[in-house]
C-alpha atoms as a PDB file:
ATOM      1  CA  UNK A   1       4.552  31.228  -8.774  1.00  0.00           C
ATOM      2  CA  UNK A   2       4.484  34.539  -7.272  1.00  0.00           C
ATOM      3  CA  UNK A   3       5.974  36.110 -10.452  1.00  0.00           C
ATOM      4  CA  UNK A   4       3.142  34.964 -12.153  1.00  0.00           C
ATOM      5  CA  UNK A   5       0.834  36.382  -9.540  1.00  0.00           C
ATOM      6  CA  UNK A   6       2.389  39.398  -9.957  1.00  0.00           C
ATOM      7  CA  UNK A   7       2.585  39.490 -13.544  1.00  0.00           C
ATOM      8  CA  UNK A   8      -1.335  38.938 -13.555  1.00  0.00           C
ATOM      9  CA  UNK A   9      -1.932  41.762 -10.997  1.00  0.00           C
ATOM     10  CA  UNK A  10       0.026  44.157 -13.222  1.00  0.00           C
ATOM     11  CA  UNK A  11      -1.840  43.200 -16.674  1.00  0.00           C
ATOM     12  CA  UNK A  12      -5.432  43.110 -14.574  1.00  0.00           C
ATOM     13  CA  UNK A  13      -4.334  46.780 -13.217  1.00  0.00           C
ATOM     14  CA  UNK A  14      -3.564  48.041 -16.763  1.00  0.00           C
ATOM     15  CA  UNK A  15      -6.854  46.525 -17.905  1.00  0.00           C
ATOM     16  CA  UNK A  16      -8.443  49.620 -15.862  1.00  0.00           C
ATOM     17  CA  UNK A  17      -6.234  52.348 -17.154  1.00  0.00           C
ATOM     18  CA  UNK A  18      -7.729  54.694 -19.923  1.00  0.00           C
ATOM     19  CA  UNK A  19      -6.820  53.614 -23.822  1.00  0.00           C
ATOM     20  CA  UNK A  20      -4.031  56.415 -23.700  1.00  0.00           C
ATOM     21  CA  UNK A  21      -2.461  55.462 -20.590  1.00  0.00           C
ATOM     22  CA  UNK A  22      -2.569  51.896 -21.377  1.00  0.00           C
ATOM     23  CA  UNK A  23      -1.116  52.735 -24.753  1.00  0.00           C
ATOM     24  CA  UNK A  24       1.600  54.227 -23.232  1.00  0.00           C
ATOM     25  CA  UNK A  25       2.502  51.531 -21.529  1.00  0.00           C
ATOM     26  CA  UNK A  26       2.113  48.822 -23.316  1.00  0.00           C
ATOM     27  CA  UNK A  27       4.969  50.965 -25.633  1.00  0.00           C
ATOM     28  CA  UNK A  28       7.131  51.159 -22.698  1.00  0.00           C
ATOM     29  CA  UNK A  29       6.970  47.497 -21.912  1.00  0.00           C
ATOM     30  CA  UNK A  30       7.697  46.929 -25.182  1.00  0.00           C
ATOM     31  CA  UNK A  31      10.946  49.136 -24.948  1.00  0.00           C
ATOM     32  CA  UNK A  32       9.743  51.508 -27.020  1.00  0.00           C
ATOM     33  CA  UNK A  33      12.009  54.824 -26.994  1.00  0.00           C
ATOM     34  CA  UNK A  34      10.527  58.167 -25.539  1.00  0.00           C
ATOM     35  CA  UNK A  35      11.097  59.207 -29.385  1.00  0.00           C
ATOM     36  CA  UNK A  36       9.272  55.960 -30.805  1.00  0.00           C
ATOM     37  CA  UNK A  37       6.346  56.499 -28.517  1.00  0.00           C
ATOM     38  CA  UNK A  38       5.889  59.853 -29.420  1.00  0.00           C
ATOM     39  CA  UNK A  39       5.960  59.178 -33.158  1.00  0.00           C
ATOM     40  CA  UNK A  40       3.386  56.236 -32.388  1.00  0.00           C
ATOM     41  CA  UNK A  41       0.803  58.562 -30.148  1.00  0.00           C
ATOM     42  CA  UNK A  42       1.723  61.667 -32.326  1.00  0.00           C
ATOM     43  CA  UNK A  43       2.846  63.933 -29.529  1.00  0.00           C
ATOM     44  CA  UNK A  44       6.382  65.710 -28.764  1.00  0.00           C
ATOM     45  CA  UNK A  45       8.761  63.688 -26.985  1.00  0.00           C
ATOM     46  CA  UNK A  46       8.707  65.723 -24.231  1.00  0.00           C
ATOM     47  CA  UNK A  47       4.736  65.446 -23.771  1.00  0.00           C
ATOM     48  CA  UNK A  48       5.038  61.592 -24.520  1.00  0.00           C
ATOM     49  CA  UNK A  49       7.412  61.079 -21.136  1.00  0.00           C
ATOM     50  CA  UNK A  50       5.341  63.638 -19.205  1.00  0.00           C
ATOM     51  CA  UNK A  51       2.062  61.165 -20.070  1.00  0.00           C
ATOM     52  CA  UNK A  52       4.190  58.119 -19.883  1.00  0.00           C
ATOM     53  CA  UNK A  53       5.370  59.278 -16.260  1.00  0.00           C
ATOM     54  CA  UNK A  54       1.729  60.086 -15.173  1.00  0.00           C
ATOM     55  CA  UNK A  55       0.622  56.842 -16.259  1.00  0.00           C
ATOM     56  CA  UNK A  56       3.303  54.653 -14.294  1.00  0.00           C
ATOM     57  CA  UNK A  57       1.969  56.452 -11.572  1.00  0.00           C
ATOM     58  CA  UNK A  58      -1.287  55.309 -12.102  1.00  0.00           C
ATOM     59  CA  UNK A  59      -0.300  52.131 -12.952  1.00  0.00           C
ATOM     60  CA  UNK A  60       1.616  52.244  -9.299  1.00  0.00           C
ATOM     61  CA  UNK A  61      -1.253  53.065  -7.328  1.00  0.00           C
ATOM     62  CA  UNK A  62      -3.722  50.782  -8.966  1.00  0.00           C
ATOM     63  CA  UNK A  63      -1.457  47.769  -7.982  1.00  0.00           C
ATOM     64  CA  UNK A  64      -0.461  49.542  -4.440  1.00  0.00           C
ATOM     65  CA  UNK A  65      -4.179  49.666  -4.076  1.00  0.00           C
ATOM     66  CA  UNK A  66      -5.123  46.136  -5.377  1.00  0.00           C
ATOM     67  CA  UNK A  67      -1.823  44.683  -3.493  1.00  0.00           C
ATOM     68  CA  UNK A  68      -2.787  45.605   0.046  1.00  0.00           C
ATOM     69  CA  UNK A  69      -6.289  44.556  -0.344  1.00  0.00           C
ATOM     70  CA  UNK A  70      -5.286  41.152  -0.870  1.00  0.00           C
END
């Protein structure tokens, strides 16, 4: 049960990231490669784990945030 809350707080938390950020990690959950997800967006690898990085972040303090309100 609380797997599934979490689950749901971690898709309703990526619901409020911006389309490139969510992109992002939508590949990684997927298992997408730094390489793949780079080919995908159409950046270089290296700028595809910099955003991908930046976006877990995000993603982090969205659910931080959300987490300790409840």
């Amino acid at each position: 049960m609380e797997d599934e809350q979490n689950l749901k707080l971690m898709y309703e938390c990526i619901q409020k990231l911006n389309p490139i950020d969510k992109a992002l990690i939508f590949y990684y959950l997927e298992d997408f490669s730094g390489k793949e997800i780079a080919e995908q967006m159409g950046i270089s690898e290296g700028n595809a784990r910099v955003k991908l990085n930046r976006a877990k972040d995000k993603l982090k303090e969205l659910i931080n945030k959300r987490a300790s309100r409840d």
